[in-house]
Protein backbone atom coordinates (compact mmCIF):
# COMPACT_ATOMS: atom_id res chain seq x y z
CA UNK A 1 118.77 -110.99 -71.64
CA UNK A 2 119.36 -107.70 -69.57
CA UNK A 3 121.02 -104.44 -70.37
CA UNK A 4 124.32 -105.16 -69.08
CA UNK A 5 124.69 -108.34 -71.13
CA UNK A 6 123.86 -106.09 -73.98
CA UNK A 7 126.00 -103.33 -72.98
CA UNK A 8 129.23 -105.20 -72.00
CA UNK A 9 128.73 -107.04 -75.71
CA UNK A 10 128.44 -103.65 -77.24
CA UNK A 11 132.11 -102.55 -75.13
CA UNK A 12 133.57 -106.17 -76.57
CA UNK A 13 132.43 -105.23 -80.02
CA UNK A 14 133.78 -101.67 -79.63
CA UNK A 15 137.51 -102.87 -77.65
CA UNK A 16 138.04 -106.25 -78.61
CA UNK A 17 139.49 -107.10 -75.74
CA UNK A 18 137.47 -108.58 -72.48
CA UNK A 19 140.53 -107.73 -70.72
CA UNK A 20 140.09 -104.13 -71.81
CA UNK A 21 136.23 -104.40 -71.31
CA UNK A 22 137.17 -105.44 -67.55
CA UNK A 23 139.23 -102.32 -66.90
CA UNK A 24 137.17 -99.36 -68.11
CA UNK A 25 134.03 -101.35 -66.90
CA UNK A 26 135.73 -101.60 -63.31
CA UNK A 27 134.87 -105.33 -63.55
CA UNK A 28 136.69 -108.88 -63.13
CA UNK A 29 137.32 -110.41 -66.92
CA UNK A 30 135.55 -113.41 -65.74
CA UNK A 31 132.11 -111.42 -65.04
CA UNK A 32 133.09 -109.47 -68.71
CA UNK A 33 132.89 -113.58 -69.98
CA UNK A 34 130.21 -114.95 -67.74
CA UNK A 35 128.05 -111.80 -69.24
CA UNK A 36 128.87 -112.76 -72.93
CA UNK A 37 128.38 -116.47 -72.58
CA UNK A 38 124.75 -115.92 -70.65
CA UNK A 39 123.66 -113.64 -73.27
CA UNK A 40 125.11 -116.50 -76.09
CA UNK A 41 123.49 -119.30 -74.44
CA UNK A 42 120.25 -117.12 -74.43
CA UNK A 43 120.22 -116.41 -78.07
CA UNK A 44 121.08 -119.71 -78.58
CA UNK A 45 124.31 -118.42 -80.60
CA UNK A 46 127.87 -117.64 -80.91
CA UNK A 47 128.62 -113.58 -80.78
CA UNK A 48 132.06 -113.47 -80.51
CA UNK A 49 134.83 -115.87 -81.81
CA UNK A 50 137.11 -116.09 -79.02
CA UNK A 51 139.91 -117.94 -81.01
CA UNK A 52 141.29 -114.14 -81.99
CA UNK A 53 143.00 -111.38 -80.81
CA UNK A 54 141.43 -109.10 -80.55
CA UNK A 55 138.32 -110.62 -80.51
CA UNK A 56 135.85 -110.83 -83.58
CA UNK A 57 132.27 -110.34 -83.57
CA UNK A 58 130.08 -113.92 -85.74
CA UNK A 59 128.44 -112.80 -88.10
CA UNK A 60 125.16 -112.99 -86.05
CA UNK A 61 127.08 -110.43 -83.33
CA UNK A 62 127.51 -107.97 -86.14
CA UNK A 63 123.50 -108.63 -87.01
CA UNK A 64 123.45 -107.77 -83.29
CA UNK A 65 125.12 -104.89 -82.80
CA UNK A 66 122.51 -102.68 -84.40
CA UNK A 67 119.83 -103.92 -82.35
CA UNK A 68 121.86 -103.91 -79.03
CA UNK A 69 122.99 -100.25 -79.63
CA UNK A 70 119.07 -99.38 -80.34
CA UNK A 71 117.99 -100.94 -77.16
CA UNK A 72 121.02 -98.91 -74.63
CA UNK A 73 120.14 -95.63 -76.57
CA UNK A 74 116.39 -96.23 -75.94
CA UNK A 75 117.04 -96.90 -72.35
CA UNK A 76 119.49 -93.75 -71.63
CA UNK A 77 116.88 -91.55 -73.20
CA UNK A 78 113.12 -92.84 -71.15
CA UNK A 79 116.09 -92.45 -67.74
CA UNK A 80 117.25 -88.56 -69.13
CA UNK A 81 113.90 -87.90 -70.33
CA UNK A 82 111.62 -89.26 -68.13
CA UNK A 83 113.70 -91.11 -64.63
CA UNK A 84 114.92 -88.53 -61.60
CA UNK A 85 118.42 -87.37 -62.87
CA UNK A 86 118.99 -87.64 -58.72
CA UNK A 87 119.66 -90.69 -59.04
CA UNK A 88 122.18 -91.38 -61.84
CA UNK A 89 125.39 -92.28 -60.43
CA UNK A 90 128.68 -93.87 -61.28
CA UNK A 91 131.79 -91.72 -63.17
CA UNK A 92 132.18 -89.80 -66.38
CA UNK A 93 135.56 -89.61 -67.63
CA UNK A 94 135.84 -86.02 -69.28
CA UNK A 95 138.94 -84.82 -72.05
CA UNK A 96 138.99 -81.40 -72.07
CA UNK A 97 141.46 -79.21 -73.97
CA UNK A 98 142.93 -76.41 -72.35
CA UNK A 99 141.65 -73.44 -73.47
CA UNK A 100 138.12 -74.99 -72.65
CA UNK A 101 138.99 -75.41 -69.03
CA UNK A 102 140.10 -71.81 -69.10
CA UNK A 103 136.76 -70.55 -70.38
CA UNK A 104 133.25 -72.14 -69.81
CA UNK A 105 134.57 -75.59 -68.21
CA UNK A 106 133.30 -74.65 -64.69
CA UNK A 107 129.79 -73.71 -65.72
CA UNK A 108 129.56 -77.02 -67.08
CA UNK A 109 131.04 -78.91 -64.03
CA UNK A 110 128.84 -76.71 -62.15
CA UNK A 111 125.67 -77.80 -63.74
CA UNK A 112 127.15 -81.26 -64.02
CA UNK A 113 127.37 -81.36 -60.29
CA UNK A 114 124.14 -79.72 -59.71
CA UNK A 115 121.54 -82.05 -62.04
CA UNK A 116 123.40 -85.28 -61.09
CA UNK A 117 124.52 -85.22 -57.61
CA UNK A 118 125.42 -88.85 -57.54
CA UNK A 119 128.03 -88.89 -60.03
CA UNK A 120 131.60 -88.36 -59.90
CA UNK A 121 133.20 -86.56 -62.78
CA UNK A 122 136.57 -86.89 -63.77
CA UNK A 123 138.42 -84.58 -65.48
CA UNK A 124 141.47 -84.89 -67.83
CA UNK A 125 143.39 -81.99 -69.07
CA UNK A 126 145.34 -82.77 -72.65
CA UNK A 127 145.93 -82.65 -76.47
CA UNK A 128 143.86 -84.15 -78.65
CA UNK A 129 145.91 -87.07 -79.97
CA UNK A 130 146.50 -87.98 -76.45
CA UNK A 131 143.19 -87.92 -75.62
CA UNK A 132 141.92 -89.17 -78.98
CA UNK A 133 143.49 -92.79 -78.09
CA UNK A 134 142.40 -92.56 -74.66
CA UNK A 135 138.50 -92.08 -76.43
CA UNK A 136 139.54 -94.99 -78.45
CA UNK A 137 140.10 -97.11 -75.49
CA UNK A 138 137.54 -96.61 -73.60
CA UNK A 139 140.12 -94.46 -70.41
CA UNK A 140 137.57 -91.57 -71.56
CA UNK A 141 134.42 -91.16 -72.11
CA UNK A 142 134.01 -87.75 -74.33
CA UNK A 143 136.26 -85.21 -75.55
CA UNK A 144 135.78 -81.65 -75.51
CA UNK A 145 138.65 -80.17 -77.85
CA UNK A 146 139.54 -78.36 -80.68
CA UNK A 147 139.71 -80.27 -83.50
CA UNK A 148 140.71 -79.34 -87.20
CA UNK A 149 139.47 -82.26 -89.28
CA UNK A 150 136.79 -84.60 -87.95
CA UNK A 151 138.70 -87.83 -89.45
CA UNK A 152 137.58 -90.30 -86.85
CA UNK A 153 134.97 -92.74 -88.81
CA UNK A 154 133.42 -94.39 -85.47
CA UNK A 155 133.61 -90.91 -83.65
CA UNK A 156 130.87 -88.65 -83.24
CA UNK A 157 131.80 -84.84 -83.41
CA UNK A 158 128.78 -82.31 -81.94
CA UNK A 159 129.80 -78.77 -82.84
CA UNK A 160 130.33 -76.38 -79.65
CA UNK A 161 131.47 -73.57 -81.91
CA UNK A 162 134.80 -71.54 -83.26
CA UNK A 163 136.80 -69.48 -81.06
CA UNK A 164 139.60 -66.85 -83.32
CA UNK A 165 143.05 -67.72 -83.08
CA UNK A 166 145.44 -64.95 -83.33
CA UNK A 167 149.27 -64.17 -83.57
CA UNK A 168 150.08 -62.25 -80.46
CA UNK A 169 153.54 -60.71 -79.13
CA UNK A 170 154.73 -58.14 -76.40
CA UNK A 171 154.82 -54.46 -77.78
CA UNK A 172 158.68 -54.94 -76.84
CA UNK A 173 158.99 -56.96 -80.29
CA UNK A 174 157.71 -53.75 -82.19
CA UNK A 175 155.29 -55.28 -84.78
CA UNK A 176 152.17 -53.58 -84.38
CA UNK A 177 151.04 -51.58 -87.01
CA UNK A 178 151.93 -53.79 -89.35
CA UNK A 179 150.35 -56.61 -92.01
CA UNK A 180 152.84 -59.74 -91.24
CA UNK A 181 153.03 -62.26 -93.84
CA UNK A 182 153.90 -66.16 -92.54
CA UNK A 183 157.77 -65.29 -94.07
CA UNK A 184 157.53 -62.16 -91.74
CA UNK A 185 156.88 -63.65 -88.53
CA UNK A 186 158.90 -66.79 -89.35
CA UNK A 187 162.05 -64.59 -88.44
CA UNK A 188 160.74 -64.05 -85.08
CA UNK A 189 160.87 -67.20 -82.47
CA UNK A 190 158.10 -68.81 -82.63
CA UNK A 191 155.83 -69.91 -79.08
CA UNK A 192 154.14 -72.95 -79.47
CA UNK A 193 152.53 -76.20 -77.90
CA UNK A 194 153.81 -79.80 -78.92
CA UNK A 195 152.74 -81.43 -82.33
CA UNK A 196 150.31 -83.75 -80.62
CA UNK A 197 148.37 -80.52 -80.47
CA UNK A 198 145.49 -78.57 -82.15
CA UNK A 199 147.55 -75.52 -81.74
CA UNK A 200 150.86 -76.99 -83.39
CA UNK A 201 149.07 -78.41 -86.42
CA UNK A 202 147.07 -74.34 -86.71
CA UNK A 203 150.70 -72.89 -86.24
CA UNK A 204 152.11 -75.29 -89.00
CA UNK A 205 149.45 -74.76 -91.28
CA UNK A 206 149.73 -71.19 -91.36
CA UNK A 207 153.26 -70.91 -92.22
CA UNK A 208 152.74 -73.46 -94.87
CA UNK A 209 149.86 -71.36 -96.67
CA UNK A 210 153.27 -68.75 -97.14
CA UNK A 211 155.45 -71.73 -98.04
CA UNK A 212 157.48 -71.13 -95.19
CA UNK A 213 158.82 -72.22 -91.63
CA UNK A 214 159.97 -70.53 -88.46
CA UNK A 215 163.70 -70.40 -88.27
CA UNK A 216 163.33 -70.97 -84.10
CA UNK A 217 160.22 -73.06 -82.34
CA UNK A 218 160.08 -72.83 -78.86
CA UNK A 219 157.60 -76.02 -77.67
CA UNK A 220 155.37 -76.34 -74.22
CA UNK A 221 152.78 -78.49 -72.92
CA UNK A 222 150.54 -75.66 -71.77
CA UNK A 223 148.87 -72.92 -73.84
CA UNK A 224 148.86 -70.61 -70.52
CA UNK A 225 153.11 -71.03 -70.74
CA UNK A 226 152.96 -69.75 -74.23
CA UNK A 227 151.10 -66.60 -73.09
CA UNK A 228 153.35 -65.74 -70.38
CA UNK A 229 156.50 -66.10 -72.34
CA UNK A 230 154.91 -64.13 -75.01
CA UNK A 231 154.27 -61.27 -72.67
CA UNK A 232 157.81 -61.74 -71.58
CA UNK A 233 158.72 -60.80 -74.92
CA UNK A 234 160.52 -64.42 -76.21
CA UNK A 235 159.03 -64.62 -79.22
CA UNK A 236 155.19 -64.71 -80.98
CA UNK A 237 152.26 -66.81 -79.86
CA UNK A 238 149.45 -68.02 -81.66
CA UNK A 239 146.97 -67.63 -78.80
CA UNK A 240 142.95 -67.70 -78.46
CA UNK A 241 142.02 -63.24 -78.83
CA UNK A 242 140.55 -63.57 -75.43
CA UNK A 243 143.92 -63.74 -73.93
CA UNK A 244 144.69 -60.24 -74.45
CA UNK A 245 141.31 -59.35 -72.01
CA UNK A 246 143.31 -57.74 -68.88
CA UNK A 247 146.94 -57.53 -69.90
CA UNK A 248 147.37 -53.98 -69.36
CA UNK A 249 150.53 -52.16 -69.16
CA UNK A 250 153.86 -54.33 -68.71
CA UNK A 251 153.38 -57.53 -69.91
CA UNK A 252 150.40 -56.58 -71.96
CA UNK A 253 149.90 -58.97 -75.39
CA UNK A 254 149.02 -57.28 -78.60
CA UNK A 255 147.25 -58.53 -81.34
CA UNK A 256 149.16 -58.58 -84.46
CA UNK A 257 147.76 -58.13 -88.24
CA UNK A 258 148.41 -61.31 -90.80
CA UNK A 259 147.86 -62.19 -94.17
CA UNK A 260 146.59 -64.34 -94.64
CA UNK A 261 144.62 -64.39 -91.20
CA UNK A 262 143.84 -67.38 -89.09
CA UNK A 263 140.77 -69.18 -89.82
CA UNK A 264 138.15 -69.81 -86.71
CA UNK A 265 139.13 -72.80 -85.42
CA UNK A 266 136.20 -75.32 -84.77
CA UNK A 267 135.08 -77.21 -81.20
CA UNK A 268 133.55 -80.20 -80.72
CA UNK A 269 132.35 -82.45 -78.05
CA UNK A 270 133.29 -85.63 -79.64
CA UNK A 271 132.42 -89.57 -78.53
CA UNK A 272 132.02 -93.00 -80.02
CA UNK A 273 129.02 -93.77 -81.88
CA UNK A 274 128.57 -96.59 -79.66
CA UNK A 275 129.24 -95.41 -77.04
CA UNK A 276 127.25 -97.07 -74.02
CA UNK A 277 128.16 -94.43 -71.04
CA UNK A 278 124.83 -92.94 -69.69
CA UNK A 279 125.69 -89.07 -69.36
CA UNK A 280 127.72 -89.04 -72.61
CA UNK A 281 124.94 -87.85 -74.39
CA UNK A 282 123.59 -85.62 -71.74
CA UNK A 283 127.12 -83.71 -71.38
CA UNK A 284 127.15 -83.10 -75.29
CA UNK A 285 123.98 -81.59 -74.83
CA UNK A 286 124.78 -79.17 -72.17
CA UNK A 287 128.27 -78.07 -73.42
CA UNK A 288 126.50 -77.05 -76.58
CA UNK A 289 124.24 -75.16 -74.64
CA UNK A 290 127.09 -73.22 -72.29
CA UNK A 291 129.77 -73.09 -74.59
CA UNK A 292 130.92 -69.77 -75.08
CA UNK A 293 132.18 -69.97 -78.62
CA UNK A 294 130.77 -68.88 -81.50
């Protein structure tokens, strides 16, 4: 028994498919099965009962699973605790939502690069329910997104923080100075990101907390467009307050006043509990320590 029998069992159990094992392990399905059926003919016992789809664990590759995830863990703390980072190596598939690449993503890519020289990371920009099936199926490794509930069972979420939300137009529109109610501003357009996102789901909420809706949504993929056509004066954004740093003059975003006001919205780096990828762990750690929300 070695730990990549025990690790490609613990991606089966996770995926269900060796097919899909094959893929995000960069492997042949045939080495995914040879792995399994060494490790079975070790124990001396069925894991996995091939005659479904997906595949099912016995009941002795359930008993497994505990142990086998106890083992990996073990043996990805003695190499981060006590092994040369130097000479980690591989590829770390990263989610990252936007406004986290805007703000303290490069410090952590920095470090990243700097601790573990011999590792490639990738990096994918997106919403969360895009991402959130890509975590599922094993195309990433670890999300770092907003996220309003943490309704993922198998998912673990590690807090990196709130950052304020805040309604925010051109000085064009006229509406500073004033307390805006969610019937207020849902007479004004409204600038906003798809529903797959964090943002859409804060915007939506909002308006519902007045029993309301915006009479005119205008949707994007990118929380940077909704700035700049807010400072073009097409409507209101709900943007992150750091936004209006260095908009001065024309095309300057102000800040307006609500009632109610937008709660903090809540970061996380999130993964699967069983997750077997060495720096998965590691990264959580470090974006807790740089992030820059509070």
């Amino acid at each position: 028994m070695n730990l990549q029998q025990l690790e490609t069992f613990l991606h089966i159990a996770r995926l269900g498919s060796l097919s899909d094992v094959a893929a995000h392990l960069n492997a042949t399905q045939s080495a995914v099965s040879m792995r399994l059926s060494e490790l079975e003919k070790e124990l001396g016992v069925a894991l996995v009962d091939r005659r479904h789809r997906p595949a099912r664990l016995t009941a002795k590759g359930r008993d497994l699973v505990t142990y086998a995830d106890e083992i990996v863990n073990l043996t990805k703390q003695i190499h981060h605790r006590i092994g040369d980072p130097t000479l980690l190596s591989g590829s770390v598939k990263i989610g990252v939502g936007e406004h986290v690449a805007l703000t303290w993503l490069p410090d952590l890519v920095a470090q990243l690069n700097d601790q573990y020289p011999n590792v490639v990371v990738e990096l994918d920009i997106g919403l969360l329910e895009e991402m959130t099936a890509q975590l599922r199926s094993g195309t990433l490794d670890i999300l770092l997104t907003a996220a309003l509930e943490t309704a993922e069972p198998d998912m673990i979420y590690r807090p990196l923080g709130h950052e304020q939300f805040v309604w925010m137009a051109s000085p064009t529109l006229k509406l500073e100075g004033n307390i805006l109610s969610p019937d207020d501003l849902a007479q004004c357009p409204v600038l906003t990101m798809s529903k797959a996102s964090v943002l859409h789901h804060l915007m939506d909420n909002w308006f519902k907390s007045g029993a309301t809706k915006p009479k005119q949504v205008n949707v994007c993929n990118s929380l940077s467009a909704c700035a700049s056509l807010a400072r073009a004066g097409l409507g209101v954004g709900l943007l992150p307050r750091t936004y209006r740093k260095g908009t001065q003059g024309e095309g300057q975003l102000i800040p307006l006043q609500t009632a109610p006001p937008v709660e903090p919205t809540p970061f996380f780096a999130i993964y699967n509990s069983g997750t077997t990828a060495p720096l998965t762990n590691i990264i959580a750690d470090l974006a807790a320590r740089i992030t820059t929300f509070h």
